[in-house]
N, C-alpha and C. Protein backbone atom coordinates (compact mmCIF):
# COMPACT_ATOMS: atom_id res chain seq x y z
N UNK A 1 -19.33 53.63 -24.35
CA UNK A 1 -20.48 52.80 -24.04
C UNK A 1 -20.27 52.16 -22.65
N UNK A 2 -21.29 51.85 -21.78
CA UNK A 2 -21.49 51.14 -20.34
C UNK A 2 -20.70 49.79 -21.05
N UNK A 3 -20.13 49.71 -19.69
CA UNK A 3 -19.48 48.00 -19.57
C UNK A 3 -20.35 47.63 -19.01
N UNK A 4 -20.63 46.26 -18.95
CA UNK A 4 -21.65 44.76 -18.32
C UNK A 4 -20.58 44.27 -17.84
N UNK A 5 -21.14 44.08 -16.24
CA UNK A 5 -20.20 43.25 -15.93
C UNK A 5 -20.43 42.79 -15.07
N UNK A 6 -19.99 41.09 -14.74
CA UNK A 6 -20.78 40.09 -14.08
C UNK A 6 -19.72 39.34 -12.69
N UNK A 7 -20.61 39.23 -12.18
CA UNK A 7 -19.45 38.33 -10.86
C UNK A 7 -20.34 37.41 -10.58
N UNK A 8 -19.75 36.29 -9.80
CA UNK A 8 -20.43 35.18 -9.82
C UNK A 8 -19.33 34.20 -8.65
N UNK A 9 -19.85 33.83 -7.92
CA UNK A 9 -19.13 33.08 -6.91
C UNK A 9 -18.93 31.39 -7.38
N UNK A 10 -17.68 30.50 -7.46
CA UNK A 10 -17.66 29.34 -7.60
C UNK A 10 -17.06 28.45 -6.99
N UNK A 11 -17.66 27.17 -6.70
CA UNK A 11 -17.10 26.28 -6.14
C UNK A 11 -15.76 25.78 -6.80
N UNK A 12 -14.80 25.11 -6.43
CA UNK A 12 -13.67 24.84 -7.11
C UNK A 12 -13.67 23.66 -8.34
N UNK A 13 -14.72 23.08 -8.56
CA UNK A 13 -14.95 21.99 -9.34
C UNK A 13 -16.49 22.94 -10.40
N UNK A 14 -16.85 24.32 -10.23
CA UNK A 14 -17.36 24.90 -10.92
C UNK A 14 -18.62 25.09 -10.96
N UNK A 15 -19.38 24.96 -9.91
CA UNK A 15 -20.55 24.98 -9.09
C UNK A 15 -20.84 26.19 -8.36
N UNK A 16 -22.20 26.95 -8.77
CA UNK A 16 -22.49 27.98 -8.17
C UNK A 16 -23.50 27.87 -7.27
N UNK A 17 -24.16 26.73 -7.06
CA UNK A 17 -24.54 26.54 -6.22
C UNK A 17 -24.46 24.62 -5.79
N UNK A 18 -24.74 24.66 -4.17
CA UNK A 18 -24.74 23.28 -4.05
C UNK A 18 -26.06 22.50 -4.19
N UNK A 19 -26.12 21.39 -4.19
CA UNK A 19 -26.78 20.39 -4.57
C UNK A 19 -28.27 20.84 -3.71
N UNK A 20 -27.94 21.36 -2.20
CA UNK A 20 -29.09 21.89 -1.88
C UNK A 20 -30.31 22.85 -2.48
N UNK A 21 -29.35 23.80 -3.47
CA UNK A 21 -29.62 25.06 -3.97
C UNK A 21 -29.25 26.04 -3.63
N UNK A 22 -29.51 27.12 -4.39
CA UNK A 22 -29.18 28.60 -3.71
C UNK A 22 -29.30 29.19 -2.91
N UNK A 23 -30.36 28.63 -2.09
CA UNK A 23 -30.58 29.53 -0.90
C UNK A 23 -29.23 28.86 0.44
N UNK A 24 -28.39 27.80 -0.05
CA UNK A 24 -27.59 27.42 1.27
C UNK A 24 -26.18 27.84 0.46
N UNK A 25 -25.86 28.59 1.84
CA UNK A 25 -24.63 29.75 1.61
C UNK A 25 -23.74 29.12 2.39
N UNK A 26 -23.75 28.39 2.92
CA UNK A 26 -22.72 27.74 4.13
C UNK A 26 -21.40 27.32 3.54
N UNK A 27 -21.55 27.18 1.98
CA UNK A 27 -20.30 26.85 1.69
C UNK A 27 -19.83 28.02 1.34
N UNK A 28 -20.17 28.87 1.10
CA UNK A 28 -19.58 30.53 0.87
C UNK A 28 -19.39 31.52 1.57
N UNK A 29 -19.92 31.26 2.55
CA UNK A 29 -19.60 32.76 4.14
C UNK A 29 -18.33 32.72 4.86
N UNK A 30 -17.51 31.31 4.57
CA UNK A 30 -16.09 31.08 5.38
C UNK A 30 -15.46 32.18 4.38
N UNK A 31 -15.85 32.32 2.97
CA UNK A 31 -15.06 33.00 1.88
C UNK A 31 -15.47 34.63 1.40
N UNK A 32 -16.06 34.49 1.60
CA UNK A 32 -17.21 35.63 1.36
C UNK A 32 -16.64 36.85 2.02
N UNK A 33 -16.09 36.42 2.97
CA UNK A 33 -16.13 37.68 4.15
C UNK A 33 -14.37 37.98 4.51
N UNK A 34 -13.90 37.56 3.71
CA UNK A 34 -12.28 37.69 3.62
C UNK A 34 -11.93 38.77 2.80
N UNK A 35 -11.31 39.29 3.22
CA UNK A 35 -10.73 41.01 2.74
C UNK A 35 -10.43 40.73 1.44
N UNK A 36 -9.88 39.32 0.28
CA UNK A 36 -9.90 39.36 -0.68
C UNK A 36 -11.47 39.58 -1.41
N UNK A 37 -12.34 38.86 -0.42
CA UNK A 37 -13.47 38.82 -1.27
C UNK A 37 -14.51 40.29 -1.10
N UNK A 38 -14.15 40.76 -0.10
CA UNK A 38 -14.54 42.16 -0.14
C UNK A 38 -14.25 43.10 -0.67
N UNK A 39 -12.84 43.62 -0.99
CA UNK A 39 -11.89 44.06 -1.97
C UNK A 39 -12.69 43.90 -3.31
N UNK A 40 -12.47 42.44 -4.28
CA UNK A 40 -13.47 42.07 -5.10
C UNK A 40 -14.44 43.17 -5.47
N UNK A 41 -15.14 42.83 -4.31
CA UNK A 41 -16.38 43.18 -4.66
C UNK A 41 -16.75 44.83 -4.88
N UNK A 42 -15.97 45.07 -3.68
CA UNK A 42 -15.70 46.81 -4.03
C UNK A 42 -15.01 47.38 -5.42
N UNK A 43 -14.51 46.75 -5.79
CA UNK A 43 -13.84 47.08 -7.11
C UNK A 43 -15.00 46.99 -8.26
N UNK A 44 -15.67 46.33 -8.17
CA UNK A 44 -16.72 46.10 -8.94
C UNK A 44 -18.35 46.96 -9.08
N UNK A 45 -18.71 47.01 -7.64
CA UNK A 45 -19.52 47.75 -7.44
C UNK A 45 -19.10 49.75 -7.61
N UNK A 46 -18.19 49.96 -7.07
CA UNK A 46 -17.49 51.44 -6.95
C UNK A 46 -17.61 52.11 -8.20
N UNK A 47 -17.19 51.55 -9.55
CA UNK A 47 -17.66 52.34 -11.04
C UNK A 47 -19.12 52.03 -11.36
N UNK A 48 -20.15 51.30 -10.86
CA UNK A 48 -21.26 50.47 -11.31
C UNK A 48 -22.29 51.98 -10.58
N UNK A 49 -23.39 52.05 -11.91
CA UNK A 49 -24.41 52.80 -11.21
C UNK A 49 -25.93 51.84 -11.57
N UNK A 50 -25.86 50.99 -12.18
CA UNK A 50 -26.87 50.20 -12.27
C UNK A 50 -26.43 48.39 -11.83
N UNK A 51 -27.59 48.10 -10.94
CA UNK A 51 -27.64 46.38 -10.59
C UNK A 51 -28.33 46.25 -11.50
N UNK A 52 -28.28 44.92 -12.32
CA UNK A 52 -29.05 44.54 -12.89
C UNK A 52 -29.41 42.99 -12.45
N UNK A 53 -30.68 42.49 -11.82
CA UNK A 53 -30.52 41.35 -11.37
C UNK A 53 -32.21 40.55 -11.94
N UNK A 54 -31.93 39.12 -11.95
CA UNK A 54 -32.73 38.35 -11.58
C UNK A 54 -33.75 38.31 -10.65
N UNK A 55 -35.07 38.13 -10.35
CA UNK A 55 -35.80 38.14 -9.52
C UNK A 55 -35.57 37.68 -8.26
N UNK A 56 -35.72 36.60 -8.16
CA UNK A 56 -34.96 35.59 -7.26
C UNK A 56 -33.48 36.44 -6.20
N UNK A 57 -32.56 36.22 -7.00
CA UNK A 57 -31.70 37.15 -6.26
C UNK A 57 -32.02 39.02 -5.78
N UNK A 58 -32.66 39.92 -6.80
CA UNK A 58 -33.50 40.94 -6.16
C UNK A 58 -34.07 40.63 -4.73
N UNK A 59 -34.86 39.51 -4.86
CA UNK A 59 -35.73 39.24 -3.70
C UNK A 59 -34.81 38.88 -2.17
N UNK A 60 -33.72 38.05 -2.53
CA UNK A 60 -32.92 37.83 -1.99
C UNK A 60 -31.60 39.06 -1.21
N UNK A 61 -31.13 40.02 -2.22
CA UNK A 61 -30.12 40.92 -1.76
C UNK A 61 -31.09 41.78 -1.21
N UNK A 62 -32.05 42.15 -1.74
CA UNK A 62 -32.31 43.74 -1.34
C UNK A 62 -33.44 43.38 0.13
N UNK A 63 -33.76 42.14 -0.06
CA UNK A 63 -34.19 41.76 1.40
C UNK A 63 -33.59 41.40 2.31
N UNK A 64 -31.97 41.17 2.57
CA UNK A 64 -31.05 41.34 3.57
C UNK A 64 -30.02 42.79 3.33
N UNK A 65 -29.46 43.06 2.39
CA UNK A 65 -28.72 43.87 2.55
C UNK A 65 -28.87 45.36 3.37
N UNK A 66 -30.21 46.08 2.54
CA UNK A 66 -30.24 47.27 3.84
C UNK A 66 -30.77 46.81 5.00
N UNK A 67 -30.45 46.04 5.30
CA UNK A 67 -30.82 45.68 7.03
C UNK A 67 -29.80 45.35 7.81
N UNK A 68 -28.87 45.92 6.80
CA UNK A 68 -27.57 45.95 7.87
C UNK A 68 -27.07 47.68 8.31
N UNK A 69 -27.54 48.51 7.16
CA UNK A 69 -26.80 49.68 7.54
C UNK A 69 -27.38 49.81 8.83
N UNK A 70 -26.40 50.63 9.50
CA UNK A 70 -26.37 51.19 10.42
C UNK A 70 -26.82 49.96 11.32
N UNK A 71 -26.24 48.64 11.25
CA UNK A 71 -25.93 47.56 12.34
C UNK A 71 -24.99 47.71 12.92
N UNK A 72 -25.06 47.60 14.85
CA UNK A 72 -23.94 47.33 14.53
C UNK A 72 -23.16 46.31 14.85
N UNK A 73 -21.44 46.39 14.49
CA UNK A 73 -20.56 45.24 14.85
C UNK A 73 -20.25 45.25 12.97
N UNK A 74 -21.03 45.71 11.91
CA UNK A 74 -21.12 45.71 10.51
C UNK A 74 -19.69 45.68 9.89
N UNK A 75 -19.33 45.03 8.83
CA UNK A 75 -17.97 45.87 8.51
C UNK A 75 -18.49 47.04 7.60
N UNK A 76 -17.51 47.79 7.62
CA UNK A 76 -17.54 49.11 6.80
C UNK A 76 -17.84 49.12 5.21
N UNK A 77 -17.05 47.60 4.92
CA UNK A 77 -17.25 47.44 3.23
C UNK A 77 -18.52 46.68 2.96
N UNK A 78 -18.95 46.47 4.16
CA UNK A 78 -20.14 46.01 3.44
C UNK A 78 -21.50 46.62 3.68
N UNK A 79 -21.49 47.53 4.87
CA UNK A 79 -22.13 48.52 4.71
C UNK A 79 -21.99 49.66 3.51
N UNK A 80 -20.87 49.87 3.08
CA UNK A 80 -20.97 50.70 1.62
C UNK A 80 -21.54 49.96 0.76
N UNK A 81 -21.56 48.98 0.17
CA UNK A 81 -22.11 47.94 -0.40
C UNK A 81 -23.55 47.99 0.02
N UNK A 82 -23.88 47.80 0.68
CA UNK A 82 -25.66 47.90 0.98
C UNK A 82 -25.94 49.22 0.62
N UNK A 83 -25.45 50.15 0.93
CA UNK A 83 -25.71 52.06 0.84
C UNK A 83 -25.95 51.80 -0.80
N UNK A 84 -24.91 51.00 -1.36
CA UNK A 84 -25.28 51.69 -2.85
C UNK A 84 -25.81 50.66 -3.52
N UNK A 85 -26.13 49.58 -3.08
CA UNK A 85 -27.34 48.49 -3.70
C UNK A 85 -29.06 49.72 -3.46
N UNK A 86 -28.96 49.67 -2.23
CA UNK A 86 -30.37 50.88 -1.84
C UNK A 86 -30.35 51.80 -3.11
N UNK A 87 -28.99 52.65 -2.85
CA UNK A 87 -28.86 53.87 -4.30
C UNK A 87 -29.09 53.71 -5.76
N UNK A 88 -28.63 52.84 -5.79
CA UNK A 88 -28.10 52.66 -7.33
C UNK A 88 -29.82 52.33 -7.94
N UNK A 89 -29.70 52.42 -9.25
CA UNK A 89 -30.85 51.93 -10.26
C UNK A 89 -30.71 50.21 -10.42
N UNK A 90 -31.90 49.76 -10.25
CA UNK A 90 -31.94 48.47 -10.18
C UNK A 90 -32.62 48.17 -11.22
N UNK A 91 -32.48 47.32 -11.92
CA UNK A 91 -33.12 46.70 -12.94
C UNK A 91 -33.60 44.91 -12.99
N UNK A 92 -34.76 45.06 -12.52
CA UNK A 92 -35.35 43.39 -11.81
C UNK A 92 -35.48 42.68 -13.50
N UNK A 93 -35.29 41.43 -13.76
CA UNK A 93 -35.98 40.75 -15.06
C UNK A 93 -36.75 39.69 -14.14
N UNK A 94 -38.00 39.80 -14.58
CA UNK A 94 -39.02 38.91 -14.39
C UNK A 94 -40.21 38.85 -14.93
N UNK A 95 -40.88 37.55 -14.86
CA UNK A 95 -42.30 37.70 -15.87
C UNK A 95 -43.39 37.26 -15.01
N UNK A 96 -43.03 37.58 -13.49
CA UNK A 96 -44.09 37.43 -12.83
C UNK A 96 -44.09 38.28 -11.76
N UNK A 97 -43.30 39.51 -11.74
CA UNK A 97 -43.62 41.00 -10.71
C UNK A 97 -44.55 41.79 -11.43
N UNK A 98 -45.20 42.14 -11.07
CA UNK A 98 -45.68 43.63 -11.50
C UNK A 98 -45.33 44.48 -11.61
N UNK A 99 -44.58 44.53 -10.00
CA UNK A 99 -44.07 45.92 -10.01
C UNK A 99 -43.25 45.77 -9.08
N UNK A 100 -42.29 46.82 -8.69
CA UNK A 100 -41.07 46.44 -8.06
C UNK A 100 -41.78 46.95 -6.94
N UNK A 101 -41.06 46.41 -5.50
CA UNK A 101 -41.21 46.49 -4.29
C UNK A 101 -39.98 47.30 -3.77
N UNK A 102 -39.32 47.54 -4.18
CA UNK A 102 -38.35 48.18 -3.75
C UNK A 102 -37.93 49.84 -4.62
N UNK A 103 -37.62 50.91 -3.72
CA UNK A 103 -37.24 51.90 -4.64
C UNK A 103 -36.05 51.81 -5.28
N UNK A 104 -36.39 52.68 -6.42
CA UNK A 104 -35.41 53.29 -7.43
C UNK A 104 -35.25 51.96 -8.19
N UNK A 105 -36.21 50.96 -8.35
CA UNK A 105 -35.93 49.56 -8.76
C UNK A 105 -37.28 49.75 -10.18
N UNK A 106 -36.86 49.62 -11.41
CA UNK A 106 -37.63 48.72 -12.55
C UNK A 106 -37.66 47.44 -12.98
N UNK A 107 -39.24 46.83 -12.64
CA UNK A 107 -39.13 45.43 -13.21
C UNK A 107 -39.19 45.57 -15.06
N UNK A 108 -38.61 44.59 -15.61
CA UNK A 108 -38.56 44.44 -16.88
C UNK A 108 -38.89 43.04 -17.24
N UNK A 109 -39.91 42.45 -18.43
CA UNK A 109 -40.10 41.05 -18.68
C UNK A 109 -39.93 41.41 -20.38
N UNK A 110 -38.27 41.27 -20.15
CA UNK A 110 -37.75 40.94 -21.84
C UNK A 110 -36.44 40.37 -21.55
N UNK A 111 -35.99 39.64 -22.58
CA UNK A 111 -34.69 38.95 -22.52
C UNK A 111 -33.84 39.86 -21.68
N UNK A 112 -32.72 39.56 -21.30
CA UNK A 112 -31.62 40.28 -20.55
C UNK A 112 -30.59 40.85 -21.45
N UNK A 113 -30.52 40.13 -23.06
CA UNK A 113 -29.52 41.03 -24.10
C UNK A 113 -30.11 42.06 -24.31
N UNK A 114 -31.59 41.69 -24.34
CA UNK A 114 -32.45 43.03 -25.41
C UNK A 114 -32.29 44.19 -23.85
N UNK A 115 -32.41 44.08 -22.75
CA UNK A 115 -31.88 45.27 -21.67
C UNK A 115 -31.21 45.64 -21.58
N UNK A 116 -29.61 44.77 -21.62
CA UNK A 116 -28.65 45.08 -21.68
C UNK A 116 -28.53 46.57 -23.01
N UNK A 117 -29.01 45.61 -24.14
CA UNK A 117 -28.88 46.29 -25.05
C UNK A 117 -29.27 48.08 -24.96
N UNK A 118 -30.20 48.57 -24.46
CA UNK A 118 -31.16 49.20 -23.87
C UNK A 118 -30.61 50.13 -23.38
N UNK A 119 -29.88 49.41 -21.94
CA UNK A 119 -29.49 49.99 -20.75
C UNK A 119 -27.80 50.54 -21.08
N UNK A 120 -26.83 50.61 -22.27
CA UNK A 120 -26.27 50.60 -23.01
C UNK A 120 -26.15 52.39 -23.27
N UNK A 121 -27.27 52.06 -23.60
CA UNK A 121 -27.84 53.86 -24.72
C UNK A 121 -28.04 54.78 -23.72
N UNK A 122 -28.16 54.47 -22.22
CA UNK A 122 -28.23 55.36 -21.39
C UNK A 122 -27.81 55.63 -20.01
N UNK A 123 -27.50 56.88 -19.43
CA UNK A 123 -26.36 56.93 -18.18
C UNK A 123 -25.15 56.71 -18.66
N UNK A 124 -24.74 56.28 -17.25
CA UNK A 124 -23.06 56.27 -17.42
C UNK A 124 -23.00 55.68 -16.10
N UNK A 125 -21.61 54.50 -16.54
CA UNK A 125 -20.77 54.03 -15.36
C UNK A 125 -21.36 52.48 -15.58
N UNK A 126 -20.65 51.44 -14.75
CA UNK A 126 -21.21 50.14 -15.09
C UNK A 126 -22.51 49.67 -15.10
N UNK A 127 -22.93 48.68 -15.73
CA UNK A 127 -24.13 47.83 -15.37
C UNK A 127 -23.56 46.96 -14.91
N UNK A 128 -23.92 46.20 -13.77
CA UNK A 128 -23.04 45.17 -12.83
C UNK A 128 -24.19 43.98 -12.40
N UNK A 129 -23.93 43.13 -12.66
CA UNK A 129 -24.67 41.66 -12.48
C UNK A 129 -24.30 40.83 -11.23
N UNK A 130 -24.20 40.98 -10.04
CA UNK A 130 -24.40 40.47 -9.06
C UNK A 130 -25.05 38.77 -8.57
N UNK A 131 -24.44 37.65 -9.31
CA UNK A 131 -24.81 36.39 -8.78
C UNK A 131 -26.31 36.16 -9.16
N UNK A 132 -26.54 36.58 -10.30
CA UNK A 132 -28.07 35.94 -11.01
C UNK A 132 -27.78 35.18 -12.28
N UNK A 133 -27.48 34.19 -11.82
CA UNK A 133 -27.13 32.86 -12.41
C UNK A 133 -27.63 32.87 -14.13
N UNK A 134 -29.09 33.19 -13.94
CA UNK A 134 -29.48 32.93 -15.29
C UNK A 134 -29.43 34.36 -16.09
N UNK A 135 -29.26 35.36 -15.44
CA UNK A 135 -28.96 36.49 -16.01
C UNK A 135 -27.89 36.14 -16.55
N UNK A 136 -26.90 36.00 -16.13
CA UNK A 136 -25.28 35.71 -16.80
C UNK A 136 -24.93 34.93 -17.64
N UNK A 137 -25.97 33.77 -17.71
CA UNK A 137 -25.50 33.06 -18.41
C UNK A 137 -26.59 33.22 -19.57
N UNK A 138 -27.24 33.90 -19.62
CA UNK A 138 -27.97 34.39 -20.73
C UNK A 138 -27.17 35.73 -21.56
N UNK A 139 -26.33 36.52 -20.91
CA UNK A 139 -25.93 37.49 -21.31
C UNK A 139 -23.91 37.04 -22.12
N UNK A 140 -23.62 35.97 -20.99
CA UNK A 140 -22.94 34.97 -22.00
C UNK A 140 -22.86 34.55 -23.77
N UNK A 141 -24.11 33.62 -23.46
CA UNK A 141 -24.48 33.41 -24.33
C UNK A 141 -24.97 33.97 -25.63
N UNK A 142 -25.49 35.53 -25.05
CA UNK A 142 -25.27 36.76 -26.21
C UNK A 142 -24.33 37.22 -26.60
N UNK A 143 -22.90 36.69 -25.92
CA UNK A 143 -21.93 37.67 -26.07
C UNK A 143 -22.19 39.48 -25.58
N UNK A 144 -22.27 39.53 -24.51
CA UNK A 144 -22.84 40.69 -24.03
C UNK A 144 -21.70 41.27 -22.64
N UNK A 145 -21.64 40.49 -22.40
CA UNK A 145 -20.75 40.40 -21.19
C UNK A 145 -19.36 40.91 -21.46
N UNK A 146 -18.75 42.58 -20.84
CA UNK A 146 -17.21 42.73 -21.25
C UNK A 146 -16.68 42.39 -20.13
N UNK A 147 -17.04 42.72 -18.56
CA UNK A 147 -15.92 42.21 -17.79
C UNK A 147 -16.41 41.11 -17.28
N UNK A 148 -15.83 40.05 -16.89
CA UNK A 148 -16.50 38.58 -15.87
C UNK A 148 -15.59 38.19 -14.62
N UNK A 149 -16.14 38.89 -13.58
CA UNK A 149 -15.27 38.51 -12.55
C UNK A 149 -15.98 37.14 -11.88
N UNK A 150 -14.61 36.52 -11.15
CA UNK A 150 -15.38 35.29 -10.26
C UNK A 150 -14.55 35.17 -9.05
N UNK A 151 -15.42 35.00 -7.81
CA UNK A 151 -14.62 33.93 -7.03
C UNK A 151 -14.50 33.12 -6.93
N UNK A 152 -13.42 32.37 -6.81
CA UNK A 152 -13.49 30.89 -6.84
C UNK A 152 -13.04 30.71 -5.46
N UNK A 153 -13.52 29.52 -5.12
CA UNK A 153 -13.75 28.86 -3.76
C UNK A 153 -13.26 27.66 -3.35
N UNK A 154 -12.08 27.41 -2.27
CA UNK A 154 -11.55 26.13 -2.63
C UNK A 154 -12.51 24.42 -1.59
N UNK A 155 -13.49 24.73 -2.32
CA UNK A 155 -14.35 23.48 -2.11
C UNK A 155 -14.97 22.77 -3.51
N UNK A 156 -15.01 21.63 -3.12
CA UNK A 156 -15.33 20.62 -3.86
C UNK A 156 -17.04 20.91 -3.97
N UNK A 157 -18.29 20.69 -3.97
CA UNK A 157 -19.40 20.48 -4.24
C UNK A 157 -20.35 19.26 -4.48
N UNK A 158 -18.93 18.62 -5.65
CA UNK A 158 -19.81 17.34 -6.06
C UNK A 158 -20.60 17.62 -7.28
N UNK A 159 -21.84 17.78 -6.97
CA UNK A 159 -22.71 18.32 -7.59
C UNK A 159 -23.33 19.51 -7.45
N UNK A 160 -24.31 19.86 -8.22
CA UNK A 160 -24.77 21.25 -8.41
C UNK A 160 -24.97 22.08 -9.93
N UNK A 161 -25.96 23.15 -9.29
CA UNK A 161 -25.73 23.76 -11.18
C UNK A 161 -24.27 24.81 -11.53
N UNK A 162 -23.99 24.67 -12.80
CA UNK A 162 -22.54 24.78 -13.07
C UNK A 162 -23.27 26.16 -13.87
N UNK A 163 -22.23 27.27 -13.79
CA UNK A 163 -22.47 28.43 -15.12
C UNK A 163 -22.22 28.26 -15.96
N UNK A 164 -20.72 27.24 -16.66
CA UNK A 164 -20.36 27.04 -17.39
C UNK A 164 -20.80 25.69 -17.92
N UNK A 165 -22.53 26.09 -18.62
CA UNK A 165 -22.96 24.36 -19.60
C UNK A 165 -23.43 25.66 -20.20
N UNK A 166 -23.77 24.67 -21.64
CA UNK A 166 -25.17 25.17 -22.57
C UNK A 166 -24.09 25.95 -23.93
N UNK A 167 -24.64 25.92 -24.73
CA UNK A 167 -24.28 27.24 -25.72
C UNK A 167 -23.42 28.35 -25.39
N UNK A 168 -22.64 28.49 -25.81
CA UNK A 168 -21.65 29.45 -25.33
C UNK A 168 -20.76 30.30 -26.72
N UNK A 169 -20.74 31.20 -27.44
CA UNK A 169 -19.75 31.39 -28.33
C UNK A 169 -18.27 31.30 -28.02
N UNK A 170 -17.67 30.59 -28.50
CA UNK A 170 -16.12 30.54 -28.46
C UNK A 170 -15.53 31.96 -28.22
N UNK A 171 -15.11 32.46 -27.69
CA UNK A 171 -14.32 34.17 -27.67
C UNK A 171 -13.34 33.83 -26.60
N UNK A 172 -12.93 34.81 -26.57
CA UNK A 172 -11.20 34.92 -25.89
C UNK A 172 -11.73 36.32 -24.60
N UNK A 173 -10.71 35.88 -23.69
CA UNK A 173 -11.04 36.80 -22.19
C UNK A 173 -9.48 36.81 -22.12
N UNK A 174 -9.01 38.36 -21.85
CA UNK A 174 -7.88 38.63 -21.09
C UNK A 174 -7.96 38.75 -19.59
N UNK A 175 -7.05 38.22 -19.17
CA UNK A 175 -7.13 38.29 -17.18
C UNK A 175 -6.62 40.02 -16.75
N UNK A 176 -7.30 40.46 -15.87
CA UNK A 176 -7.04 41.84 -15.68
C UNK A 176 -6.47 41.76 -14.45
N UNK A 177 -6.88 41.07 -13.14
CA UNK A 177 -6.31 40.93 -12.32
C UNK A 177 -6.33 39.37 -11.39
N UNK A 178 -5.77 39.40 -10.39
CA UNK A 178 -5.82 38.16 -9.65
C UNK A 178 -5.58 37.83 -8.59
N UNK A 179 -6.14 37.53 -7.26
CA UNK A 179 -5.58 37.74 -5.64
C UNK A 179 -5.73 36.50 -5.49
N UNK A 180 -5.10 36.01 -4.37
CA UNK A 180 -5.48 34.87 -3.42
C UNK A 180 -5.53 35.48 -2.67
N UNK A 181 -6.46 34.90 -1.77
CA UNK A 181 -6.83 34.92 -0.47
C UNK A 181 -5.79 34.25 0.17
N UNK A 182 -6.23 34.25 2.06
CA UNK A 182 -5.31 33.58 3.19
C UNK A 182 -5.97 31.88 3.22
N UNK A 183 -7.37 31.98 2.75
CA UNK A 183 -8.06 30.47 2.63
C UNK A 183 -7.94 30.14 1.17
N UNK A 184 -7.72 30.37 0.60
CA UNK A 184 -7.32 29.27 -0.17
C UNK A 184 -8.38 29.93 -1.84
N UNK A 185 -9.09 31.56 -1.76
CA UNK A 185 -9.99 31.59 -2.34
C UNK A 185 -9.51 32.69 -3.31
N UNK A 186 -10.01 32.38 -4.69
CA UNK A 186 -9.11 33.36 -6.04
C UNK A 186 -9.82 34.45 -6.23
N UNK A 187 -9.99 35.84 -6.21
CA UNK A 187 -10.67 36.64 -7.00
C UNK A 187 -9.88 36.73 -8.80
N UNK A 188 -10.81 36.63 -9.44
CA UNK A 188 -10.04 36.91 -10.65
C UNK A 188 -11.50 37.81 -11.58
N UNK A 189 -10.64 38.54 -12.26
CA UNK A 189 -11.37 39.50 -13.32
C UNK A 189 -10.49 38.96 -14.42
N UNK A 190 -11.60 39.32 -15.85
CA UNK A 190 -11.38 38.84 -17.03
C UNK A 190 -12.26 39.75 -18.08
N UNK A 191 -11.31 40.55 -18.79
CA UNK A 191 -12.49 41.04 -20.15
C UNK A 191 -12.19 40.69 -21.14
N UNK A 192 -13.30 41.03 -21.75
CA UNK A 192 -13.69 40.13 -23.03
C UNK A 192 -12.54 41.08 -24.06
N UNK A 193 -12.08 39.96 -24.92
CA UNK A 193 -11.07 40.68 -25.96
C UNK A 193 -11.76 40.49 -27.21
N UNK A 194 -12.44 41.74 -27.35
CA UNK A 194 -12.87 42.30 -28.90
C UNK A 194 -11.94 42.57 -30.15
């Protein structure tokens, strides 16, 4: 069966985004762009043949990312990274698209377990969740989720919305791997122990 599997960037006090909101990245681009956090991310995306994202973030990645291929000055990993966000099967959840704007992309307006569930029964290779906050933490909360990677970020925030509130089933996660960075920033992966 497809693994689900989610990444999610965090502040060090557990904040995925700051108090501004999501759209201000300033506390994440010093980190973002460090060979640990690229690494990361390649590891994640490389088995994955489906994104599955949130509207909001859809609107967001796929409206900067291919606008880098073939930039240049680009790094290399993140131009592969855009090549196969473009490629890959996208799966939008929303209840106010019609229709997707982007190719090889389906909008869907049903829960994210009942897709997951779905998207499960068919293909091959990961479904990968890319920083859609409420996707994840809806798929959490189903117990749906086998791998959960994060970065963690060594800044404070203060405030902000946290991934970790709300309903949650108690279950157990084994650590699969773990880097530091040269700044101070953790990649860590974790699957779920069934």
């Amino acid at each position: 069966m497809r693994r689900v599997v989610t990444n999610m960037s965090l502040s060090l006090d557990g904040c995925y985004a700051s108090p501004a909101g999501p759209q201000d990245m300033g506390w994440v681009m010093p980190y973002a762009v460090s060979d640990v956090a690229r690494a990361h991310l390649t590891s994640l995306w490389e088995p994955a043949t489906t994104a599955l994202l949130g509207r909001v973030n859809a609107e967001g990645f796929l409206g900067f990312w291919p606008t880098i291929i073939g930039a240049e000055g680009v790094d290399p990993r993140d131009e592969a990274y855009a090549k196969w966000l473009v490629e890959a099967d996208k799966v939008v959840l929303s209840s106010t698209l019609a229709q997707a704007p982007w190719e090889r992309t389906t909008v869907v307006d049903r829960p994210a377990a009942e897709v997951v569930t779905d998207l499960r029964k068919t293909g091959d290779g990961d479904i990968v969740v890319f920083s859609s906050a409420s996707v994840i933490k809806a798929l959490l909360a189903a117990d749906k989720v086998d791998r959960l990677a994060l970065m963690v970020f060594p800044v404070f925030l203060g405030d902000g919305p946290r991934l970790f509130d709300g309903d949650r089933p108690g279950v157990k996660w084994n650590l699969v791997s773990q880097t530091a960075g040269e700044h101070g920033e953790l990649a860590l992966v974790y699957d779920r122990a069934r």
